[in-house]
C-alpha atoms as a PDB file:
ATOM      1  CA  UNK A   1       0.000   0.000   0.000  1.00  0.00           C
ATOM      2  CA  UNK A   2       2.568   2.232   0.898  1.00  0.00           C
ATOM      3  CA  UNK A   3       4.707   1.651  -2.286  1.00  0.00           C
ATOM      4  CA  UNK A   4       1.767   2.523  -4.318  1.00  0.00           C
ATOM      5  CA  UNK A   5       1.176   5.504  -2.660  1.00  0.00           C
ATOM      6  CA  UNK A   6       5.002   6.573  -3.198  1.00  0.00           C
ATOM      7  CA  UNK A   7       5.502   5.703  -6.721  1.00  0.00           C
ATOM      8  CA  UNK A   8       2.016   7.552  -7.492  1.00  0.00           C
ATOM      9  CA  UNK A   9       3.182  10.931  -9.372  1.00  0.00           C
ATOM     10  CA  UNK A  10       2.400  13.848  -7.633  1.00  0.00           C
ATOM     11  CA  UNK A  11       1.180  15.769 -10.834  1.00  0.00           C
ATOM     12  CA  UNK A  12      -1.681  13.263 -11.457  1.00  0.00           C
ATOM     13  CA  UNK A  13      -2.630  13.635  -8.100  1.00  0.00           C
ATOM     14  CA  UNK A  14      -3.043  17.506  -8.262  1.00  0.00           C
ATOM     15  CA  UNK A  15      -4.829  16.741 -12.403  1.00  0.00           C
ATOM     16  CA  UNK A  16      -7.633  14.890 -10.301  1.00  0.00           C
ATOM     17  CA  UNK A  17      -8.090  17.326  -8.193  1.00  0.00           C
ATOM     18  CA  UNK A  18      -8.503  20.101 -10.511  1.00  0.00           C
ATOM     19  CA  UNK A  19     -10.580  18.066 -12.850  1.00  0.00           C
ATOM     20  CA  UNK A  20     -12.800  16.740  -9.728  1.00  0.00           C
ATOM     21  CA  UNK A  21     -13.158  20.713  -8.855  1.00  0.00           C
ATOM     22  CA  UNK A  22     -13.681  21.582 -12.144  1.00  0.00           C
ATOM     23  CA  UNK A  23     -16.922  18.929 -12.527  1.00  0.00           C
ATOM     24  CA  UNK A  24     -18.087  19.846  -9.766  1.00  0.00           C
ATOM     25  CA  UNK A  25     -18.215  23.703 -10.348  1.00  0.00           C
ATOM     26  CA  UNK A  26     -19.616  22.655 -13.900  1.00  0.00           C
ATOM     27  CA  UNK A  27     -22.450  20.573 -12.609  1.00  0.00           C
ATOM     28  CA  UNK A  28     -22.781  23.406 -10.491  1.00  0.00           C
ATOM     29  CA  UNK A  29     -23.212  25.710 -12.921  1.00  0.00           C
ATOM     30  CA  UNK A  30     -25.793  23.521 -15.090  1.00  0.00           C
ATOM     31  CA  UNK A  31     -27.931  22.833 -12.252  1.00  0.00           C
ATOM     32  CA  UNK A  32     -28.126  27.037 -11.944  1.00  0.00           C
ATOM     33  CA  UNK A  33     -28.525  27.480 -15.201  1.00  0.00           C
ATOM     34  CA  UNK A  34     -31.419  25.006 -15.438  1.00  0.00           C
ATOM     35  CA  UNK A  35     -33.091  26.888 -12.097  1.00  0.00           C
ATOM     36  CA  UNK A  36     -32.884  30.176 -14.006  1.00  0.00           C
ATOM     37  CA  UNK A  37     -33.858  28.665 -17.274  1.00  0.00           C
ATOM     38  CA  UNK A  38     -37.367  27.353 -15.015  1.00  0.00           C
ATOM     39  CA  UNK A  39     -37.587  30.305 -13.789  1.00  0.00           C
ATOM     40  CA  UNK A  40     -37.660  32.739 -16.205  1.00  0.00           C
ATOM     41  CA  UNK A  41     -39.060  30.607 -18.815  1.00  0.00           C
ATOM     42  CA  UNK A  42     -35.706  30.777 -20.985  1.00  0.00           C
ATOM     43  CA  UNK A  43     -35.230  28.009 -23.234  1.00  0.00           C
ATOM     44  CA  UNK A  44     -32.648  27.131 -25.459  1.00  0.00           C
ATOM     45  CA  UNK A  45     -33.207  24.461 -28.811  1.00  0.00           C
ATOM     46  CA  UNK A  46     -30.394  22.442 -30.661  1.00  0.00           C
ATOM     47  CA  UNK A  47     -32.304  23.993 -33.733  1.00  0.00           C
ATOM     48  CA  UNK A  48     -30.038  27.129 -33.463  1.00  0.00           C
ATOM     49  CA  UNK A  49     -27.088  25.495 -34.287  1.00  0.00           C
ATOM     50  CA  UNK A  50     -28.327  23.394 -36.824  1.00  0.00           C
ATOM     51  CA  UNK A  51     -25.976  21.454 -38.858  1.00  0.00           C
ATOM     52  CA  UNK A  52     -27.707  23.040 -42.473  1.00  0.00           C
ATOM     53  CA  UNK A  53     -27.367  26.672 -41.088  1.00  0.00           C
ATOM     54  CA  UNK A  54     -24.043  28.614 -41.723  1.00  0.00           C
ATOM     55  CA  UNK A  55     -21.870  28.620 -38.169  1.00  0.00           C
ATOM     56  CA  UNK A  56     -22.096  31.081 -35.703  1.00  0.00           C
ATOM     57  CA  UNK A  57     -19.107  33.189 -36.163  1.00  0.00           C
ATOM     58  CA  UNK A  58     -17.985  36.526 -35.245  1.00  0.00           C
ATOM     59  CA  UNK A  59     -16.936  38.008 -38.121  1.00  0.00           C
ATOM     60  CA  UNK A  60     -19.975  39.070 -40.694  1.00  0.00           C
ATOM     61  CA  UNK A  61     -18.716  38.507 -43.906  1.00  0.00           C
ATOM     62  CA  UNK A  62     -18.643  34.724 -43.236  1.00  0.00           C
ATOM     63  CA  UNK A  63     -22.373  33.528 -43.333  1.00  0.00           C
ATOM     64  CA  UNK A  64     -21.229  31.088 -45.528  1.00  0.00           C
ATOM     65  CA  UNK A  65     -17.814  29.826 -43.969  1.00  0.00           C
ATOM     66  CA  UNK A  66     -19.341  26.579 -44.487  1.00  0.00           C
ATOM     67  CA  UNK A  67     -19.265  26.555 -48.501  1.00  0.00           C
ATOM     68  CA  UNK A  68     -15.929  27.088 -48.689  1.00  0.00           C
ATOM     69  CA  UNK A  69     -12.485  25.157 -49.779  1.00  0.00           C
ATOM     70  CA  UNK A  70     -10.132  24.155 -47.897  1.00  0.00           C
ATOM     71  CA  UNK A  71      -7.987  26.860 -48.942  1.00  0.00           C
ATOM     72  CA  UNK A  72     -10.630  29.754 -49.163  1.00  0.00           C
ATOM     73  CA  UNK A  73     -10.848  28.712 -45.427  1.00  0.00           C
ATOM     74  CA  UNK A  74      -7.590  29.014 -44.376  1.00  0.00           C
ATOM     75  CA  UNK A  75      -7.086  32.499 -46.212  1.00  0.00           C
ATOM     76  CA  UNK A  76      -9.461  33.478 -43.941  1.00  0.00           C
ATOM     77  CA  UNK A  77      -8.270  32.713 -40.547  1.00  0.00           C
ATOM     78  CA  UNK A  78      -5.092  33.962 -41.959  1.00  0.00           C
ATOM     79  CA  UNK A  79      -6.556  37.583 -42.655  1.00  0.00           C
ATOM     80  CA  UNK A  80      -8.332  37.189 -39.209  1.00  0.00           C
ATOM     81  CA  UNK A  81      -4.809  36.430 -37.613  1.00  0.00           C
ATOM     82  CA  UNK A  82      -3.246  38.961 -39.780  1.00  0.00           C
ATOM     83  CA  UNK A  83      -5.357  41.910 -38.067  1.00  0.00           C
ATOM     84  CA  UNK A  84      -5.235  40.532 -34.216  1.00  0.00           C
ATOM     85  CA  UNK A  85      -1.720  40.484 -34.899  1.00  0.00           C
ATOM     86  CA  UNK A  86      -1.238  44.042 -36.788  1.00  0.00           C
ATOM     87  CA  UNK A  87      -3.881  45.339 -34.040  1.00  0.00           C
ATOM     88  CA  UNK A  88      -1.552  43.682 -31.173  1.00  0.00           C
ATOM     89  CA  UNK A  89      -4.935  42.248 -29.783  1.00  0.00           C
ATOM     90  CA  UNK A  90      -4.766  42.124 -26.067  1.00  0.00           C
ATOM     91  CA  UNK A  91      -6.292  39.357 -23.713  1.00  0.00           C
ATOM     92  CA  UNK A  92      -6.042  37.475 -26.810  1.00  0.00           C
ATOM     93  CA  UNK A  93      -6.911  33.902 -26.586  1.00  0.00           C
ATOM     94  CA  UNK A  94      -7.183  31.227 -29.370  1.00  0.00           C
ATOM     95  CA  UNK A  95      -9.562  28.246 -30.505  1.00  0.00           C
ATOM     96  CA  UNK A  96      -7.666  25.936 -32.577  1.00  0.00           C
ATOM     97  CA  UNK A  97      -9.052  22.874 -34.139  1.00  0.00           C
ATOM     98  CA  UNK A  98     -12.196  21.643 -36.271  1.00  0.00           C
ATOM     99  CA  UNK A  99     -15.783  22.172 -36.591  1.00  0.00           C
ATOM    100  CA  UNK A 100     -16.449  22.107 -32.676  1.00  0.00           C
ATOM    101  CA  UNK A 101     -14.360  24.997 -32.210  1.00  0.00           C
ATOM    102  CA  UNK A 102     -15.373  26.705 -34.971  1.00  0.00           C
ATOM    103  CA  UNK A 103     -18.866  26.200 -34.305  1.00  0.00           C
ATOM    104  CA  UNK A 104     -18.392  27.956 -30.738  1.00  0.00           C
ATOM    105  CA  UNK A 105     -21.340  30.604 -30.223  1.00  0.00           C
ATOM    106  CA  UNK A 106     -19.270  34.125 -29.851  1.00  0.00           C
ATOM    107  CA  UNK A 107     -21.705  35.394 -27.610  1.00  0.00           C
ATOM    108  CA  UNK A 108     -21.443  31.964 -25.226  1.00  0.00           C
ATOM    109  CA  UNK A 109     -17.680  32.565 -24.803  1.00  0.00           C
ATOM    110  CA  UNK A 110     -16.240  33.634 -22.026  1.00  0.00           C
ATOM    111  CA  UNK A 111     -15.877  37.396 -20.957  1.00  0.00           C
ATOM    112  CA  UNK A 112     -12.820  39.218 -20.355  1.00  0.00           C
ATOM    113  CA  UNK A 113     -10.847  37.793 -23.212  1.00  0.00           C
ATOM    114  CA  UNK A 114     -10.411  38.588 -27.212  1.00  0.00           C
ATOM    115  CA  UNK A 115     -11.532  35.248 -29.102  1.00  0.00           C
ATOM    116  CA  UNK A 116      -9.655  34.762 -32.170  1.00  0.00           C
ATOM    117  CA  UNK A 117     -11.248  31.574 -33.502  1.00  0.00           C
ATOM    118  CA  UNK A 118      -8.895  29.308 -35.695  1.00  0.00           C
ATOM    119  CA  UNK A 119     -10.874  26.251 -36.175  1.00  0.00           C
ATOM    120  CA  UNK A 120     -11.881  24.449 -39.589  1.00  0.00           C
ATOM    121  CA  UNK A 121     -14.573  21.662 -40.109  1.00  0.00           C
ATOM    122  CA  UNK A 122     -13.363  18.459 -41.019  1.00  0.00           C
ATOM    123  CA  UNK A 123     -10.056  19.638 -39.712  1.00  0.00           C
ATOM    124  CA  UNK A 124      -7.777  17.091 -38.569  1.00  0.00           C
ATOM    125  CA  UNK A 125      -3.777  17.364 -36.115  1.00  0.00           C
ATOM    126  CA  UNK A 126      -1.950  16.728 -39.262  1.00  0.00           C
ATOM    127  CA  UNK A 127      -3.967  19.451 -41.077  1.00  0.00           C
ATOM    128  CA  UNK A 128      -4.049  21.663 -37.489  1.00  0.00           C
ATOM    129  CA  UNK A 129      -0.345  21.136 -37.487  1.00  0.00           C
ATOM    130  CA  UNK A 130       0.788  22.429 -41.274  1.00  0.00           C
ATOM    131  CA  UNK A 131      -1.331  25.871 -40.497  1.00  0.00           C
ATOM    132  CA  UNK A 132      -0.159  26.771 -37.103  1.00  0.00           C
ATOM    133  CA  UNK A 133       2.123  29.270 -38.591  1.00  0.00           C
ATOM    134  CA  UNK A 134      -1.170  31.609 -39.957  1.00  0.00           C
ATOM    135  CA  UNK A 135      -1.187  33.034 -36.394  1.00  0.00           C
ATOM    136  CA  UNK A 136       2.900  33.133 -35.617  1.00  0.00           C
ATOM    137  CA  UNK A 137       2.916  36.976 -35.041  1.00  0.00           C
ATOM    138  CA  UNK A 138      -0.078  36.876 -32.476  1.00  0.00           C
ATOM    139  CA  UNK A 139       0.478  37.398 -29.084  1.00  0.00           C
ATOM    140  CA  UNK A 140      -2.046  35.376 -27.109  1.00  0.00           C
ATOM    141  CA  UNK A 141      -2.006  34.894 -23.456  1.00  0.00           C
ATOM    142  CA  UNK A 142      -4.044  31.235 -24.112  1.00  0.00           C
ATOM    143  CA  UNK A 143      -4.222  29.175 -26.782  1.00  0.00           C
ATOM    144  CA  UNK A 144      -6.671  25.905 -26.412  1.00  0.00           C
ATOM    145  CA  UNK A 145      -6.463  23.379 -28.700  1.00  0.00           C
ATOM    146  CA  UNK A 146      -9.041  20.448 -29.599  1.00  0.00           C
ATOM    147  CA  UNK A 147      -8.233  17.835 -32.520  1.00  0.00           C
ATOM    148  CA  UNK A 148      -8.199  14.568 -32.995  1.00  0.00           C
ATOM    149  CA  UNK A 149     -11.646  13.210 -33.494  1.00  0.00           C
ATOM    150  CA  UNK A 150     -11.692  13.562 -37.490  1.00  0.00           C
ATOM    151  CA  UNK A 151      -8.384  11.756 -37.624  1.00  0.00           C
ATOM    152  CA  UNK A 152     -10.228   8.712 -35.770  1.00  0.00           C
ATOM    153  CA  UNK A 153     -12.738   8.817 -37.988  1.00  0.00           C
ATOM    154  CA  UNK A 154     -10.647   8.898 -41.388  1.00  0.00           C
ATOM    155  CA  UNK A 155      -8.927   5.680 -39.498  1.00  0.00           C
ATOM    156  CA  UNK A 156      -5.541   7.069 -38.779  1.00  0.00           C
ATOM    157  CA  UNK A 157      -3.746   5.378 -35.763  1.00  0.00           C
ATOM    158  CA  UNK A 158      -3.656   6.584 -32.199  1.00  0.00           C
ATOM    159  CA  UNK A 159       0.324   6.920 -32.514  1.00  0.00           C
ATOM    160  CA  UNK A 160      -0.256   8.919 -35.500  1.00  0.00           C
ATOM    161  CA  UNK A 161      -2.849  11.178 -33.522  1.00  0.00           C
ATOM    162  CA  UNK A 162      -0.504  11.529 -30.536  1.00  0.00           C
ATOM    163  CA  UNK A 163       2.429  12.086 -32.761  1.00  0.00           C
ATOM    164  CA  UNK A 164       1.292  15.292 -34.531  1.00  0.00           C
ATOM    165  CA  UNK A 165      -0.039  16.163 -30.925  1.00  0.00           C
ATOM    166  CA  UNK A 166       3.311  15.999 -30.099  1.00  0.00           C
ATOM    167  CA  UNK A 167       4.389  18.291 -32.950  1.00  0.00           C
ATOM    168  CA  UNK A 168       1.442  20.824 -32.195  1.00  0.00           C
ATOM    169  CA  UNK A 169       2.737  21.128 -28.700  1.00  0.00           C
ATOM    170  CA  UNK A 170       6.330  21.229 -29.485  1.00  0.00           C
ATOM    171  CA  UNK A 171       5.585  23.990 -32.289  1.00  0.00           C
ATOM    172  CA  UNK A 172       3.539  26.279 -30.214  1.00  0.00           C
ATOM    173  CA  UNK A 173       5.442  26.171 -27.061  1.00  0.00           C
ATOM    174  CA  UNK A 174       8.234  27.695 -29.522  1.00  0.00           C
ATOM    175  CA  UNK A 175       6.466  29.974 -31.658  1.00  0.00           C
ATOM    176  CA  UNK A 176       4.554  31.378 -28.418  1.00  0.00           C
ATOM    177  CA  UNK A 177       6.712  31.098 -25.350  1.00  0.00           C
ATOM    178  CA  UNK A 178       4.555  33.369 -23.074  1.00  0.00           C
ATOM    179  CA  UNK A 179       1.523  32.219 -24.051  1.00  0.00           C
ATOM    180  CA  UNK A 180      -0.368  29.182 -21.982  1.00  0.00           C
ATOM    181  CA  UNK A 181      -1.181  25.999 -23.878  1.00  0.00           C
ATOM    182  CA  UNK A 182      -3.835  24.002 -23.501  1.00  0.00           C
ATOM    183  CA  UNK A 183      -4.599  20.600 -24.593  1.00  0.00           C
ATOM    184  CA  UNK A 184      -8.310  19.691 -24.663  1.00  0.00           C
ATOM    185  CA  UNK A 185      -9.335  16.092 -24.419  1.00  0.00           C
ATOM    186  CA  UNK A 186     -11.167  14.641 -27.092  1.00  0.00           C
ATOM    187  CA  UNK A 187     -15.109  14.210 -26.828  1.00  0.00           C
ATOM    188  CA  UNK A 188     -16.779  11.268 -26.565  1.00  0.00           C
ATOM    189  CA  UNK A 189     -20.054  10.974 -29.566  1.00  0.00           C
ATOM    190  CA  UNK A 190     -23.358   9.438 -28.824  1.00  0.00           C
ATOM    191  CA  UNK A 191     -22.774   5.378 -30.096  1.00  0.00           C
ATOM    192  CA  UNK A 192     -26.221   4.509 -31.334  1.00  0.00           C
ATOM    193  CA  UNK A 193     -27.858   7.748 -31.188  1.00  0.00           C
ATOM    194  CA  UNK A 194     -26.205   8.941 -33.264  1.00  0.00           C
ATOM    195  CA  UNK A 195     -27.268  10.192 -36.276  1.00  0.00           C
ATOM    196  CA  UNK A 196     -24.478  11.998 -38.139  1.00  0.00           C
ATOM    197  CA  UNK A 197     -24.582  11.437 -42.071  1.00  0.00           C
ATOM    198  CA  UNK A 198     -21.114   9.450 -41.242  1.00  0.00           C
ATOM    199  CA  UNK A 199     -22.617   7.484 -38.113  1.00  0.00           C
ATOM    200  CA  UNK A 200     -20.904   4.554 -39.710  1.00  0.00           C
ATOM    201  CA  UNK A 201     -17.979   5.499 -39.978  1.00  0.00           C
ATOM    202  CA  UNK A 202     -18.379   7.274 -36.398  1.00  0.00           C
ATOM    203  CA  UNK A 203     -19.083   4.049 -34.810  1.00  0.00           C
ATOM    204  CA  UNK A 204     -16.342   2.147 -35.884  1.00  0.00           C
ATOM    205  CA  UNK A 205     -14.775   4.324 -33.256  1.00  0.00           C
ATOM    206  CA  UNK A 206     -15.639   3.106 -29.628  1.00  0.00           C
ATOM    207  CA  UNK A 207     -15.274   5.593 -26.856  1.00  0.00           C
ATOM    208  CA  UNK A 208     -13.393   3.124 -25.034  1.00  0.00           C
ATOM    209  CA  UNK A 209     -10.682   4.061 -27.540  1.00  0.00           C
ATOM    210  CA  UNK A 210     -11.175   7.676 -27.630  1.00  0.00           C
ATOM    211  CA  UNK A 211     -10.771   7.609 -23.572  1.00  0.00           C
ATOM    212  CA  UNK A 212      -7.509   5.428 -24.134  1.00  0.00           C
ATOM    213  CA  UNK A 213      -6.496   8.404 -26.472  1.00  0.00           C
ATOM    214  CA  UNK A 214      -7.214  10.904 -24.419  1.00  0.00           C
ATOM    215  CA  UNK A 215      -5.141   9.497 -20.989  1.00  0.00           C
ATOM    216  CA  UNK A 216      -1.931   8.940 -23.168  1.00  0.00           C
ATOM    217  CA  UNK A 217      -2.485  12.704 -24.379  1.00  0.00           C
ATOM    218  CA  UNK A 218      -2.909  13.704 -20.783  1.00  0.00           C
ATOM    219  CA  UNK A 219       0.825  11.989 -20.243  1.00  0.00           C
ATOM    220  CA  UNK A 220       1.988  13.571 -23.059  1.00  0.00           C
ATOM    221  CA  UNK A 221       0.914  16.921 -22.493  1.00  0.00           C
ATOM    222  CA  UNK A 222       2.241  16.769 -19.152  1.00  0.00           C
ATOM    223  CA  UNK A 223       5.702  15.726 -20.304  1.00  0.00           C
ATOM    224  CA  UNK A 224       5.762  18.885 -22.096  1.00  0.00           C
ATOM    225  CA  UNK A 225       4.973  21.154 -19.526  1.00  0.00           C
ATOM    226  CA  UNK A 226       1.539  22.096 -21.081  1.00  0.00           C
ATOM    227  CA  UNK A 227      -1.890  22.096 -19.319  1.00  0.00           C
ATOM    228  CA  UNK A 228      -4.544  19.331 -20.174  1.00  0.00           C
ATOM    229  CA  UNK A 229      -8.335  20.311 -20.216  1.00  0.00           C
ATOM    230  CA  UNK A 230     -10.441  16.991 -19.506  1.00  0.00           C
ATOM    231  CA  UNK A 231     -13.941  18.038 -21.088  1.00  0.00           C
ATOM    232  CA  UNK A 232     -14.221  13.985 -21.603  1.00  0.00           C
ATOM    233  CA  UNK A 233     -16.302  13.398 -17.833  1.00  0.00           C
ATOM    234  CA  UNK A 234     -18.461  16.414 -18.374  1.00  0.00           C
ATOM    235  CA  UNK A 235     -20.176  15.444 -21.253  1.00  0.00           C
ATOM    236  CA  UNK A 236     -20.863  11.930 -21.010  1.00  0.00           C
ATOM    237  CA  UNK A 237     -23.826   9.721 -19.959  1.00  0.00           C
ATOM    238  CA  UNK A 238     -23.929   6.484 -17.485  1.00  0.00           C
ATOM    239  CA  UNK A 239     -22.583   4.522 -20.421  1.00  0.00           C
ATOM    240  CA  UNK A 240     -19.433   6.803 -20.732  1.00  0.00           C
ATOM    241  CA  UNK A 241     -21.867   8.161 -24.532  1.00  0.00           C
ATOM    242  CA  UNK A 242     -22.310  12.046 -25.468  1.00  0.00           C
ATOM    243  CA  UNK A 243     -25.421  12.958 -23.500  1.00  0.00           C
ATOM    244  CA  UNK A 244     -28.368  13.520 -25.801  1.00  0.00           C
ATOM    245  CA  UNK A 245     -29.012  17.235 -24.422  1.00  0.00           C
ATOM    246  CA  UNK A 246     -25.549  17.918 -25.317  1.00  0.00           C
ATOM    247  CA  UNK A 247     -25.569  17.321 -29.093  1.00  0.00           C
ATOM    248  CA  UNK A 248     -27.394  18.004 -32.464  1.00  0.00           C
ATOM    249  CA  UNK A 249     -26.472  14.715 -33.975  1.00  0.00           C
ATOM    250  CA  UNK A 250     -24.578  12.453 -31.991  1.00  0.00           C
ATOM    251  CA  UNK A 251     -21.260  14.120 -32.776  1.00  0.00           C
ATOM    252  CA  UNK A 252     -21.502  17.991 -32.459  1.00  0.00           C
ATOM    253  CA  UNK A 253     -22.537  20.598 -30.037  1.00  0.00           C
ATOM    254  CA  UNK A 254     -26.294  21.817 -29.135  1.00  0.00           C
ATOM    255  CA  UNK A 255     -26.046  25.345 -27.156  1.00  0.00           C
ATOM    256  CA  UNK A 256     -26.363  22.763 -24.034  1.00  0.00           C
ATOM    257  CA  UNK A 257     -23.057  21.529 -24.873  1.00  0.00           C
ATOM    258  CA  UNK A 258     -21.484  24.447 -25.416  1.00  0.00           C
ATOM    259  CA  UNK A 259     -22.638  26.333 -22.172  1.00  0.00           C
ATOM    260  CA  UNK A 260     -21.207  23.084 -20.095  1.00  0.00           C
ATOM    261  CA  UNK A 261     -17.587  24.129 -22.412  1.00  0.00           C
ATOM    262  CA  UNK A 262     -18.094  27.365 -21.838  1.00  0.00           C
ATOM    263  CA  UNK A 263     -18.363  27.209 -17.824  1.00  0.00           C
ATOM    264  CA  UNK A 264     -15.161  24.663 -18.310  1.00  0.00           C
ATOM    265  CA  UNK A 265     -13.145  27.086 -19.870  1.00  0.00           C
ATOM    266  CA  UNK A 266     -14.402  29.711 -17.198  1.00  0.00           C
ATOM    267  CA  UNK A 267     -13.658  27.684 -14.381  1.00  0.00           C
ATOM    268  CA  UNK A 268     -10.246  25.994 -15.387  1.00  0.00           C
ATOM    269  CA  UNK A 269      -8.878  29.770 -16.295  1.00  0.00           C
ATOM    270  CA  UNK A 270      -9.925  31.385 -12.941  1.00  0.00           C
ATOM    271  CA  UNK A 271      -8.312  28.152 -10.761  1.00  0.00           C
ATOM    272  CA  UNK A 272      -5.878  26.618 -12.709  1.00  0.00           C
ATOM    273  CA  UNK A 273      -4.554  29.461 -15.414  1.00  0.00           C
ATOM    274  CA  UNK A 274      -4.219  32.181 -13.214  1.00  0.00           C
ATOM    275  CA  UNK A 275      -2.487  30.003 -10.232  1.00  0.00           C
ATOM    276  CA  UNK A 276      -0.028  28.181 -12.301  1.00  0.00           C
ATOM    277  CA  UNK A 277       1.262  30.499 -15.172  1.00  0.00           C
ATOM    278  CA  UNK A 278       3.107  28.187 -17.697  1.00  0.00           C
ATOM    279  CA  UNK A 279       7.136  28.930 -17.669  1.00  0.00           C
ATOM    280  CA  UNK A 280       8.390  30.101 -20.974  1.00  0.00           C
ATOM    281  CA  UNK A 281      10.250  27.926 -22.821  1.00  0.00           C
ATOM    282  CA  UNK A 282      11.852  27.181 -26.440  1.00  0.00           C
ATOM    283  CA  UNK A 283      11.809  23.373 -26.065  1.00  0.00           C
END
């Protein structure tokens, strides 16, 4: 017993505790927001994210984000990038990664901070990984990063995955010294209820294996000396699935889903961000 206890690394022990804060403070939250909601007779419907309607983003020339190549896309974070870095954007902080990030409400993110939003649908960490340079000349205090999920279901291999994780880290812990990084688990999607027009394709995917993926990323992200976000617990049902209230279609976000990221993001900046700032380094 005593060996156990000796040989158990202190920096897991101090992960659990801020993730078993966190979920607390985030069922907190919900269970608030839900009083309120009953209260005042507010209600909120998956319809207004809707998979056929063009994303919520910030910027208004964009309706139709959605439409666009590959390439048109990226020209356009770039241009976005280009003018929080000419305009030395303060309190910047950065979304980085596919459709879920993209997707983010602007109005449901948090206060206090500039939101430059870098993420692409469909995108996956090798794809994340050849564009990090579009926002080298920011100066963000945070950047969060989500990816992964697409690669798993294009059927690349977990060491693949963690590998260009590895190379996402590495390359923003050198282009951005100052900033903090932090490494978002992957989400879990709703197994049978799904219904995603790649549900097939989805479900070859267990989230047995995404949970797998998302501990060894939690190792590696530690190893580097970057923070890891574990969204995985707050979203899932008594079978470890994507609760229903959480999603559109079995795979992304309803405004549910987003409020429970946006109180994690809250939370995890006031008690773990502000207490431990991340050293600099070139490594």
């Amino acid at each position: 017993m005593s060996t156990s206890f000796k040989t158990f690394p202190i920096w897991a022990f101090f992960s659990l505790l801020t993730n078993g804060i966190l979920m607390l403070a985030v069922i907190l939250l919900i269970w608030q927001q839900q009083k309120l909601t009953a209260f005042f007779g507010i209600a909120t419907s998956p319809e207004s994210i809707s998979l056929n309607n063009s994303p919520q983003i910030a910027t208004s020339d964009l309706g139709r984000r959605h439409q666009l190549t590959y390439q048109e896309w990226v020209d356009i974070l770039k241009q976005e990038a280009k003018v929080a870095a000419d305009q030395r954007t303060s309190h910047l902080t950065i979304l980085a990664g596919d459709s879920l990030s993209l997707w983010f409400p602007p109005e449901l993110l948090p206060e206090g901070k500039n939101w430059l939003n870098q993420g692409i649908s469909g995108e996956t960490s090798n794809g994340l990984l050849k564009r990090l340079k579009i926002f080298d000349r920011t100066q963000p205090e945070v950047i969060f990063v989500m990816i992964g999920i697409n690669d798993l279901i294009r059927g690349v291999s977990n060491e693949e995955i963690l590998d260009n994780q590895r190379q996402i880290i590495n390359y923003l812990r050198k282009t951005h010294p100052t900033a903090q990084i932090v490494v978002q688990s992957i989400l879990p999607h709703a197994a049978e209820e799904t219904t995603w027009k790649g549900r097939d394709k989805l479900l070859a995917v267990t989230n047995s294996r995404i949970r797998e993926l998302n501990q060894r990323l939690q190792s590696i992200s530690t190893k580097k000396d970057v923070k890891f976000l574990d969204l995985y617990p707050l979203f899932t049902d008594k079978q470890g699935n994507l609760r229903r209230e959480f999603t559109t279609d079995g795979l992304h976000l309803s405004p549910e889903g987003y409020m429970v990221w946006r109180s994690a993001l809250q939370i995890y900046s006031e008690i773990e961000l502000k207490s431990q700032p991340q050293r600099p380094s070139g490594k």
